[in-house]
Protein backbone atom coordinates (compact mmCIF):
# COMPACT_ATOMS: atom_id res chain seq x y z
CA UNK A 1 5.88 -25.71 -2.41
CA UNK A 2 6.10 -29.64 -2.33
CA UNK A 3 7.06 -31.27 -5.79
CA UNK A 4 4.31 -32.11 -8.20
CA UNK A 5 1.76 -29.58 -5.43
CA UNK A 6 -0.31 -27.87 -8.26
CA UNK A 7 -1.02 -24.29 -7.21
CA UNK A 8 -4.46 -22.28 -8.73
CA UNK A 9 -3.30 -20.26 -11.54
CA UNK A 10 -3.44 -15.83 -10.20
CA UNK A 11 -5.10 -14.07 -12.22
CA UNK A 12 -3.26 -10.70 -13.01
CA UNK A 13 -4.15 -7.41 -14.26
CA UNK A 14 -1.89 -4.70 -14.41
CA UNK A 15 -2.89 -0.50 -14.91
CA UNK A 16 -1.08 1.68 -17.02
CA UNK A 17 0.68 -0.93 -17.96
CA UNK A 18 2.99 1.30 -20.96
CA UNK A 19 5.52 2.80 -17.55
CA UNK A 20 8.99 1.51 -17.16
CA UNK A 21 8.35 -0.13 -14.49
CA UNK A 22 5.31 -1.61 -15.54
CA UNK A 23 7.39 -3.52 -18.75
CA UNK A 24 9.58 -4.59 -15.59
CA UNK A 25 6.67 -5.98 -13.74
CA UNK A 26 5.39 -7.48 -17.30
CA UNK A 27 8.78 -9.35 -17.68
CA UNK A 28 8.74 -10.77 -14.17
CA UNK A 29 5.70 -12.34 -13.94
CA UNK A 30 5.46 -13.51 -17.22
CA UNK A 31 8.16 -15.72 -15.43
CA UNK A 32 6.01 -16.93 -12.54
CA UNK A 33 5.11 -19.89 -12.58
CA UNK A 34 1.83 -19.14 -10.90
CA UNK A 35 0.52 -16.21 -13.05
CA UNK A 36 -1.70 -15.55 -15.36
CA UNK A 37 -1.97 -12.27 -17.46
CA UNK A 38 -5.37 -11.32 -17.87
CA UNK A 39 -5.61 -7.91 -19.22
CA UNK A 40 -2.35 -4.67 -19.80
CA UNK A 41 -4.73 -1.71 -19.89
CA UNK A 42 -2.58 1.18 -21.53
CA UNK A 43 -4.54 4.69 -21.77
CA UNK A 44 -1.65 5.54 -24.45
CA UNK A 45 -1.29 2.53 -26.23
CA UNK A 46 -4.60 0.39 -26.90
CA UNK A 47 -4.52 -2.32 -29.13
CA UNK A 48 -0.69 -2.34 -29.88
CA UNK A 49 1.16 -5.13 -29.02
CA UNK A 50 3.40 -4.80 -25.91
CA UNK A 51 6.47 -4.76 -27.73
CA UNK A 52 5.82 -2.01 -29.33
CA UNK A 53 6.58 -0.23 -25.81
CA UNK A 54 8.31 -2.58 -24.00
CA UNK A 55 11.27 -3.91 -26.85
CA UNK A 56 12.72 -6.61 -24.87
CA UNK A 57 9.35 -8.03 -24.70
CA UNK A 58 9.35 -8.26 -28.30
CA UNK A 59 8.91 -12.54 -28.65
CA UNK A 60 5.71 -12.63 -26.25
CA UNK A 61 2.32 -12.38 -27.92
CA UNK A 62 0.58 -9.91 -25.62
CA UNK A 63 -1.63 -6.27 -26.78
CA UNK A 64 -2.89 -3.42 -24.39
CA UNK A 65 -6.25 -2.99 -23.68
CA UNK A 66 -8.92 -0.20 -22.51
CA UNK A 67 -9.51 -0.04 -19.67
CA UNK A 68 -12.32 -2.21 -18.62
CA UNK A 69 -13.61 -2.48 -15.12
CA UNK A 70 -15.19 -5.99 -16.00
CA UNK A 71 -12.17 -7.49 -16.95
CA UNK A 72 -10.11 -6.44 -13.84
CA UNK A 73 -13.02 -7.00 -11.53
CA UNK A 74 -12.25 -11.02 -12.70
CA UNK A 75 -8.83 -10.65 -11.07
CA UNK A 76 -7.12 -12.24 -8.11
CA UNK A 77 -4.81 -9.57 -8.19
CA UNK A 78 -4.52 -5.84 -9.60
CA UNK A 79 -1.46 -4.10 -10.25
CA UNK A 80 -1.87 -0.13 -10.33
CA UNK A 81 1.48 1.64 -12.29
CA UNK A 82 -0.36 4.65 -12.75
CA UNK A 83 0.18 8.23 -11.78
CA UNK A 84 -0.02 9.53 -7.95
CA UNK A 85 -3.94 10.49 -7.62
CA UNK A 86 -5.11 8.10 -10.71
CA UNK A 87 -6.23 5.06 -8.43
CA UNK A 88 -8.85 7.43 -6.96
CA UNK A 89 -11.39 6.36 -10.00
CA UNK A 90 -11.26 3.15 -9.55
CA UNK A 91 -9.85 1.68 -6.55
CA UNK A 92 -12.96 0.91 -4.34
CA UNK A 93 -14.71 -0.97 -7.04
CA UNK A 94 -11.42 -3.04 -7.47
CA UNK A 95 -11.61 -3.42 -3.78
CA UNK A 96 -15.17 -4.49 -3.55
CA UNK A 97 -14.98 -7.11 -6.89
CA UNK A 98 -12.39 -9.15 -4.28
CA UNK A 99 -9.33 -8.47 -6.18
CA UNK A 100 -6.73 -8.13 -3.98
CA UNK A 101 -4.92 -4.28 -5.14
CA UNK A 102 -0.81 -3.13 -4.98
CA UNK A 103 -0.56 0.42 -5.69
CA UNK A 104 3.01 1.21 -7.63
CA UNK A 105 2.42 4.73 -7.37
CA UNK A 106 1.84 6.76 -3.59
CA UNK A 107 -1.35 6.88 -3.83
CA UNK A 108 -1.50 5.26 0.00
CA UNK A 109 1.84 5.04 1.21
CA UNK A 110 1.39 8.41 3.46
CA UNK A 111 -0.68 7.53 6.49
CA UNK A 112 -1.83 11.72 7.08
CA UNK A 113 -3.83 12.54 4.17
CA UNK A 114 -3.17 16.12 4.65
CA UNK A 115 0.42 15.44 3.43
CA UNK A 116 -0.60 15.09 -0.05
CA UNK A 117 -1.66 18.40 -1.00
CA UNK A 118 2.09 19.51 0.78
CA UNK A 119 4.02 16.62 -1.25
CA UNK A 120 1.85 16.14 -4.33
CA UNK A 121 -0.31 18.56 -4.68
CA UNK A 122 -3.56 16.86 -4.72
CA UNK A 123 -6.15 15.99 -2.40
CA UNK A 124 -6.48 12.14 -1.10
CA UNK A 125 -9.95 11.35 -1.58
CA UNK A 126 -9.78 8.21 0.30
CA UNK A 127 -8.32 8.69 3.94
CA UNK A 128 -10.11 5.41 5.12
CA UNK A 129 -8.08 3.44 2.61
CA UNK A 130 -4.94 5.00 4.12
CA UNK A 131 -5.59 3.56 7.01
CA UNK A 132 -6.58 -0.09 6.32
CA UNK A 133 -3.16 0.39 3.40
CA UNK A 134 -0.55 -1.98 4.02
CA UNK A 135 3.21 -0.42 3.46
CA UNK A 136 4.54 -2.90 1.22
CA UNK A 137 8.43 -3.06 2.69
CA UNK A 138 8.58 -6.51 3.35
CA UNK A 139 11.19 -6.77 5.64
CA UNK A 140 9.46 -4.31 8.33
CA UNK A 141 5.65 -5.35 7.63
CA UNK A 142 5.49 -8.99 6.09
CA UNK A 143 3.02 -10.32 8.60
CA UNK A 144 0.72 -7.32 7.86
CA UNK A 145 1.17 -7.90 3.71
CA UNK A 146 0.01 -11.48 4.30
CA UNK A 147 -3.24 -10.71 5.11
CA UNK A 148 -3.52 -7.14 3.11
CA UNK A 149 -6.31 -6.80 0.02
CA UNK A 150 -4.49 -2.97 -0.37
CA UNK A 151 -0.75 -3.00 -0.73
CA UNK A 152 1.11 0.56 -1.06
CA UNK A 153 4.35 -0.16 -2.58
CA UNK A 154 7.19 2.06 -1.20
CA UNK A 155 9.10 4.41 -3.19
CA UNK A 156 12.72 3.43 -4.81
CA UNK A 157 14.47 6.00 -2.97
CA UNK A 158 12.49 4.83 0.36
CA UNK A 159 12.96 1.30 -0.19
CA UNK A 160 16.95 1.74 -0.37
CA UNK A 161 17.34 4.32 2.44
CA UNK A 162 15.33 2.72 5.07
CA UNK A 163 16.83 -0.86 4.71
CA UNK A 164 19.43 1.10 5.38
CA UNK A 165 18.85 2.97 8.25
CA UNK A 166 15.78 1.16 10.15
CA UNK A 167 17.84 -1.53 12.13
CA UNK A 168 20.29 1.19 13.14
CA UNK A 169 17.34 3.84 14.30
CA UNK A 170 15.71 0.91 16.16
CA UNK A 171 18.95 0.96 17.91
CA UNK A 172 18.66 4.37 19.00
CA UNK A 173 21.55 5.28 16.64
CA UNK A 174 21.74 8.65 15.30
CA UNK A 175 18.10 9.64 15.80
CA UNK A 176 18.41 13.17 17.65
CA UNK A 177 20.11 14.74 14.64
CA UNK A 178 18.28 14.83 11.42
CA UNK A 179 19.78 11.38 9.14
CA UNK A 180 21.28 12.90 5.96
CA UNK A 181 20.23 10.50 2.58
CA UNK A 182 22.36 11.87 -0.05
CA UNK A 183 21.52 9.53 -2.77
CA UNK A 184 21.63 9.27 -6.72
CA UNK A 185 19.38 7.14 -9.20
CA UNK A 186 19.59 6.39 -12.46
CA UNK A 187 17.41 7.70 -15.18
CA UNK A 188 14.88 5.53 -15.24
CA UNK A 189 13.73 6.38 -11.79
CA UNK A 190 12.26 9.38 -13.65
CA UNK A 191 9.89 7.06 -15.79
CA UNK A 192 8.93 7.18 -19.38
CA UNK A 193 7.46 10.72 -19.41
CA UNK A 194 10.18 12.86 -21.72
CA UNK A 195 11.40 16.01 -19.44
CA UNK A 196 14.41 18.03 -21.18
CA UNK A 197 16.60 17.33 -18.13
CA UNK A 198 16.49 13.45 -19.09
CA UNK A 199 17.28 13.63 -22.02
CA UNK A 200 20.73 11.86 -23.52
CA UNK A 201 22.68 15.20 -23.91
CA UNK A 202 21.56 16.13 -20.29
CA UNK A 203 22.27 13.05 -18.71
CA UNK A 204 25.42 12.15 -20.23
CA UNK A 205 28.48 12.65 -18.74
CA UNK A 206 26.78 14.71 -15.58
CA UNK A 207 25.50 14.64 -12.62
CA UNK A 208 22.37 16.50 -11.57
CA UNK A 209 20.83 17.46 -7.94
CA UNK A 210 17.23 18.06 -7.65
CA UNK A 211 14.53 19.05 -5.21
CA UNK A 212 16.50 19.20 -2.30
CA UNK A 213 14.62 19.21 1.26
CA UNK A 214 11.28 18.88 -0.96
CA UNK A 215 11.44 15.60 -2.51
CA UNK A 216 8.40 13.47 -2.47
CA UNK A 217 10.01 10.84 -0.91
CA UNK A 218 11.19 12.65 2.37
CA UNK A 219 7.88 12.21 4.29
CA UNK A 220 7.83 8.48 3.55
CA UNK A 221 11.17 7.82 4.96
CA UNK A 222 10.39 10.12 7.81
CA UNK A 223 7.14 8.44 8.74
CA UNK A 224 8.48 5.05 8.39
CA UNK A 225 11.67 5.57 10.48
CA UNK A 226 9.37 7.45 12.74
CA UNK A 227 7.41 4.28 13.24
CA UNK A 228 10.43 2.38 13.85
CA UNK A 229 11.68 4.39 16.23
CA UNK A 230 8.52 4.70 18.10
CA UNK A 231 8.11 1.18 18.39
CA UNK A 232 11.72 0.60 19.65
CA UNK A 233 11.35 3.64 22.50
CA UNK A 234 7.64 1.82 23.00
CA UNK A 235 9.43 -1.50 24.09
CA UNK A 236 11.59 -0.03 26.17
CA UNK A 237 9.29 1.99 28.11
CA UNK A 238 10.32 5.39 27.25
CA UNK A 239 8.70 7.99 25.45
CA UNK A 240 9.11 9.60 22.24
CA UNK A 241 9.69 13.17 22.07
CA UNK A 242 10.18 13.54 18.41
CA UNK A 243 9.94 11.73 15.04
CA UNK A 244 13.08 11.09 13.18
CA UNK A 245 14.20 14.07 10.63
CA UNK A 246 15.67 13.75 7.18
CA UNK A 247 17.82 15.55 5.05
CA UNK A 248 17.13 13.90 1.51
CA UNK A 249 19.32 15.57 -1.57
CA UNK A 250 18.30 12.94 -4.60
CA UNK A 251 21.15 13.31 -7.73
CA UNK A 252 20.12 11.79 -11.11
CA UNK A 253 23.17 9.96 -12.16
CA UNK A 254 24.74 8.59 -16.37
CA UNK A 255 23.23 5.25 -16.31
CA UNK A 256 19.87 3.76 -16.82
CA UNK A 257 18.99 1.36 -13.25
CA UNK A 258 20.16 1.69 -10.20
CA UNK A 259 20.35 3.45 -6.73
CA UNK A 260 22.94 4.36 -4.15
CA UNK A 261 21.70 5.74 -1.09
CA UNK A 262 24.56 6.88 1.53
CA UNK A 263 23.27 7.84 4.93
CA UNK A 264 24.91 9.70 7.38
CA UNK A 265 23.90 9.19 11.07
CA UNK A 266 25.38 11.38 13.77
CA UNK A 267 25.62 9.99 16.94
CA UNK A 268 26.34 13.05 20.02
CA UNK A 269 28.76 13.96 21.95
CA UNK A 270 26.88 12.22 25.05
CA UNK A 271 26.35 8.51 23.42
CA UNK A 272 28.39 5.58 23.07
CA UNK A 273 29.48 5.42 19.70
CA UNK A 274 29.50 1.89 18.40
CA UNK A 275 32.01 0.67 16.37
CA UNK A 276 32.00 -0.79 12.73
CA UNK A 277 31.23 -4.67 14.05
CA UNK A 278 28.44 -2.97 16.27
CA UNK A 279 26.83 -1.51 13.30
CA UNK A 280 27.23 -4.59 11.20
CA UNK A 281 25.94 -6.85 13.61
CA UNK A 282 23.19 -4.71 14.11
CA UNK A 283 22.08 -5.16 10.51
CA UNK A 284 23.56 -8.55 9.84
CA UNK A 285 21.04 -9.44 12.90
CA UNK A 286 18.52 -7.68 11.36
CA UNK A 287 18.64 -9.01 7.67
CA UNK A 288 19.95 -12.68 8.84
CA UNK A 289 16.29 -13.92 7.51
CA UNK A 290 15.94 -12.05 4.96
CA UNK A 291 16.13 -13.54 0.85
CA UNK A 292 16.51 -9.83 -0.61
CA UNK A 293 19.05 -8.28 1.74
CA UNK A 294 22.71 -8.70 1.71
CA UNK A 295 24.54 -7.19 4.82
CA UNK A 296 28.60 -6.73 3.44
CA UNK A 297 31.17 -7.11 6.29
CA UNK A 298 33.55 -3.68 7.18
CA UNK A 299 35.74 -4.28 5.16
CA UNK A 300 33.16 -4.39 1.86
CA UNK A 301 31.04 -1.43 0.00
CA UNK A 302 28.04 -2.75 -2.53
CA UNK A 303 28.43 -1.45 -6.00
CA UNK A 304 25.70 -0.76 -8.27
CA UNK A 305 26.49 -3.44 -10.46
CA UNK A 306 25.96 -6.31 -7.81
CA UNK A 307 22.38 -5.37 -7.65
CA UNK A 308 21.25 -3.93 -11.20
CA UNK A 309 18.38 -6.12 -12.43
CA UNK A 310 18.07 -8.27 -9.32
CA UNK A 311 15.42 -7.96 -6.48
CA UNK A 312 18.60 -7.62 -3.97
CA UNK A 313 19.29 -4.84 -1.49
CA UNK A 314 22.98 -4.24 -0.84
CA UNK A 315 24.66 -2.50 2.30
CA UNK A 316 28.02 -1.60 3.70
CA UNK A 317 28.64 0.33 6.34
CA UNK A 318 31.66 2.86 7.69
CA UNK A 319 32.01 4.52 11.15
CA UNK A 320 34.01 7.90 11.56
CA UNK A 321 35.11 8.34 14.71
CA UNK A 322 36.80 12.42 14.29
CA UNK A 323 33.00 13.28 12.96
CA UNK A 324 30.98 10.83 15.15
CA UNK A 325 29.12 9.76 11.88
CA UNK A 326 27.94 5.93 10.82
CA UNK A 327 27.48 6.03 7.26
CA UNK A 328 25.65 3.16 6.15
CA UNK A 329 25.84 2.66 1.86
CA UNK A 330 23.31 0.90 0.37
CA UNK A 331 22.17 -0.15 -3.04
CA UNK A 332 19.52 -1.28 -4.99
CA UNK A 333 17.85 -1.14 -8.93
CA UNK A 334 14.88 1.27 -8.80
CA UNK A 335 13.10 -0.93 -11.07
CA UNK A 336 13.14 -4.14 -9.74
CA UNK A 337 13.36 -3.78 -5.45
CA UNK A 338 12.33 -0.77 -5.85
CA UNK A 339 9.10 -1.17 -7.91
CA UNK A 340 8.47 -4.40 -10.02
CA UNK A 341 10.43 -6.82 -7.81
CA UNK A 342 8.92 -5.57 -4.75
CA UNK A 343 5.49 -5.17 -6.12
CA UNK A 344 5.78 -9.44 -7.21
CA UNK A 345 7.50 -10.05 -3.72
CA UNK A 346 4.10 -8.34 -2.19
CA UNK A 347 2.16 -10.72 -4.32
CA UNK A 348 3.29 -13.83 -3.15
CA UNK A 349 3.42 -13.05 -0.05
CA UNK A 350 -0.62 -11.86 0.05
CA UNK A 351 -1.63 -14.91 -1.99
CA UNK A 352 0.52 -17.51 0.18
CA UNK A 353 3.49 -18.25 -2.36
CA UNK A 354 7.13 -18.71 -1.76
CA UNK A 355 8.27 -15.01 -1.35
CA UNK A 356 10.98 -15.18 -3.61
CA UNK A 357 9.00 -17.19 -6.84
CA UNK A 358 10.15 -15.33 -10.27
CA UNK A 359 12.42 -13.24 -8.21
CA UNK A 360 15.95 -15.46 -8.22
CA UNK A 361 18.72 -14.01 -9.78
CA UNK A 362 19.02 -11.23 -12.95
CA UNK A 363 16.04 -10.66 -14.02
């Protein structure tokens, strides 16, 4: 935007606004320039001030609210950080007022609606909406956000393991074995909910797996590398005899933000295995555009640290020749790219604003 351009003020509204990564989103765009906070509705928490929840927020004079469909309806822009199946109230008459709608949780990232009583156990009352649903990875479907009014924010997990591996299944690399995600996330990735397993003396010092091969995320990185890979066999005329399969074994790590995906991608006996400047210039051509994704040379592996409280996505790569495996590392915090950040990159890019307003450095 052209110095001294004056831009209309967005108005914002943001539900369930008490999660973790709702205070994240809170933070963010109480940076942006172009925003304007026009109602925090918090089920849990009406009428106490935001700091009360969210600590670091303890200098800015905001309170949750009911929730109160006139009040949203008057938004440019909703913000849903509820629960998966707690849209379903609400999310057609948000629709309808005009507001434009980006759902946090995965309420209509699945595209089959008869994967949500297998993954979440509930029944998707809105099928049309997951069709007209925009998947909110900018980097694969900016074009389509621009001109979205409904917005499904990926996963954290997702987000992190299919920057990772989409440029490379494009390729054709590694897509007639099933990829292998093992990944680990901090504990914040669990939310604000207490669960004995999160707590301190759990956490501490250890190293947990969970829901291996049944994770909630596995069908969104399957259908979206699916998609990928469709598209690339599409181009080149050839058919596509199977969707891509995924092993995905989720850890919860000792430390509060973060996530390190490593993905293993075997490439057979009977293809050309491409060495470690293939694979990086595969995703340094991919990413070359991009303001949120750093491609590291061979010879570099991102770190958690580089991307805790940034919008950035991280990735190295290796390439084992004795097992025939690219392993591709990459990194992001599960907060900010992979939720809030994400969620305010959507946002600008649906109402027309520099992508990367409010989103520059630690946030």
């Amino acid at each position: 935007m052209a110095a001294g351009t004056r831009k209309k003020q967005i108005r914002v509204g943001i539900i369930g606004a008490a999660g973790l990564g709702a205070g994240r989103l809170i933070d963010i765009l109480l940076r942006h320039p172009h925003v304007r906070l026009v109602t925090l509705v918090s089920e849990s928490s009406p009428g106490d001030p935001v700091w009360s929840v969210h600590t670091h927020l303890r200098d800015v004079d905001l309170t949750f609210e009911d929730f109160d469909m006139k009040k949203i309806s008057s938004c440019d822009v909703v913000f849903s950080c509820k629960r998966p199946g707690d849209t379903f109230p609400y999310v057609q008459e948000i629709l309808n007022s005009g507001a434009k709608f980006i759902d946090l949780s995965a309420d209509y990232r699945l595209k089959n609606p008869d994967d949500y009583p297998a993954w979440y156990g509930i029944e998707h009352r809105h099928p049309r909406l997951l069709r007209e649903a925009v998947y909110g990875l900018p980097e694969l479907y900016r074009t389509k956000i621009a001109s979205a009014r409904l917005v499904a924010n990926p996963g954290c997990y997702t987000t992190t393991a299919i920057l990772a591996c989409a440029p490379l299944v494009r390729a054709g690399i590694g897509t007639n074995s099933p990829i292998l995600i093992d990944a680990i996330s901090g504990v914040s990735g669990a939310g604000r909910a207490p669960k004995l397993e999160n707590q301190f003396i759990a956490v501490a010092e250890n190293v947990r797996a969970y829901r291996i091969g049944n994770h909630q995320h596995t069908p969104e990185i399957e259908q979206e590398l699916s998609l990928v890979a469709r598209r690339s066999r599409s181009k080149k005329g050839t058919e596509s005899a199977h969707g891509v399969r995924v092993l995905f074994v989720p850890h919860v790590g000792p430390y509060k933000v973060g996530i390190m995906a490593d993905c293993y991608l075997r490439v057979a006996e009977s293809d050309q295995l491409p060495s470690a400047d293939d694979v990086y210039e595969i995703l340094r051509s991919a990413y070359r555009d991009e303001p949120f994704v750093r491609v590291y040379p061979p010879d570099s592996l991102p770190q958690l640290e580089a991307v805790a409280y940034t919008n950035f996505c991280d990735i190295g790569i290796r390439v084992d020749p004795r097992t025939r495996t690219v392993v591709v590392i990459s990194v992001t915090d599960n907060l900010v790219k992979g939720a809030a950040g994400q969620a305010v990159q959507n946002m600008n890019i649906m109402c027309g604003i520099e992508e990367t307003t409010a989103l520059v450095g630690r946030l």
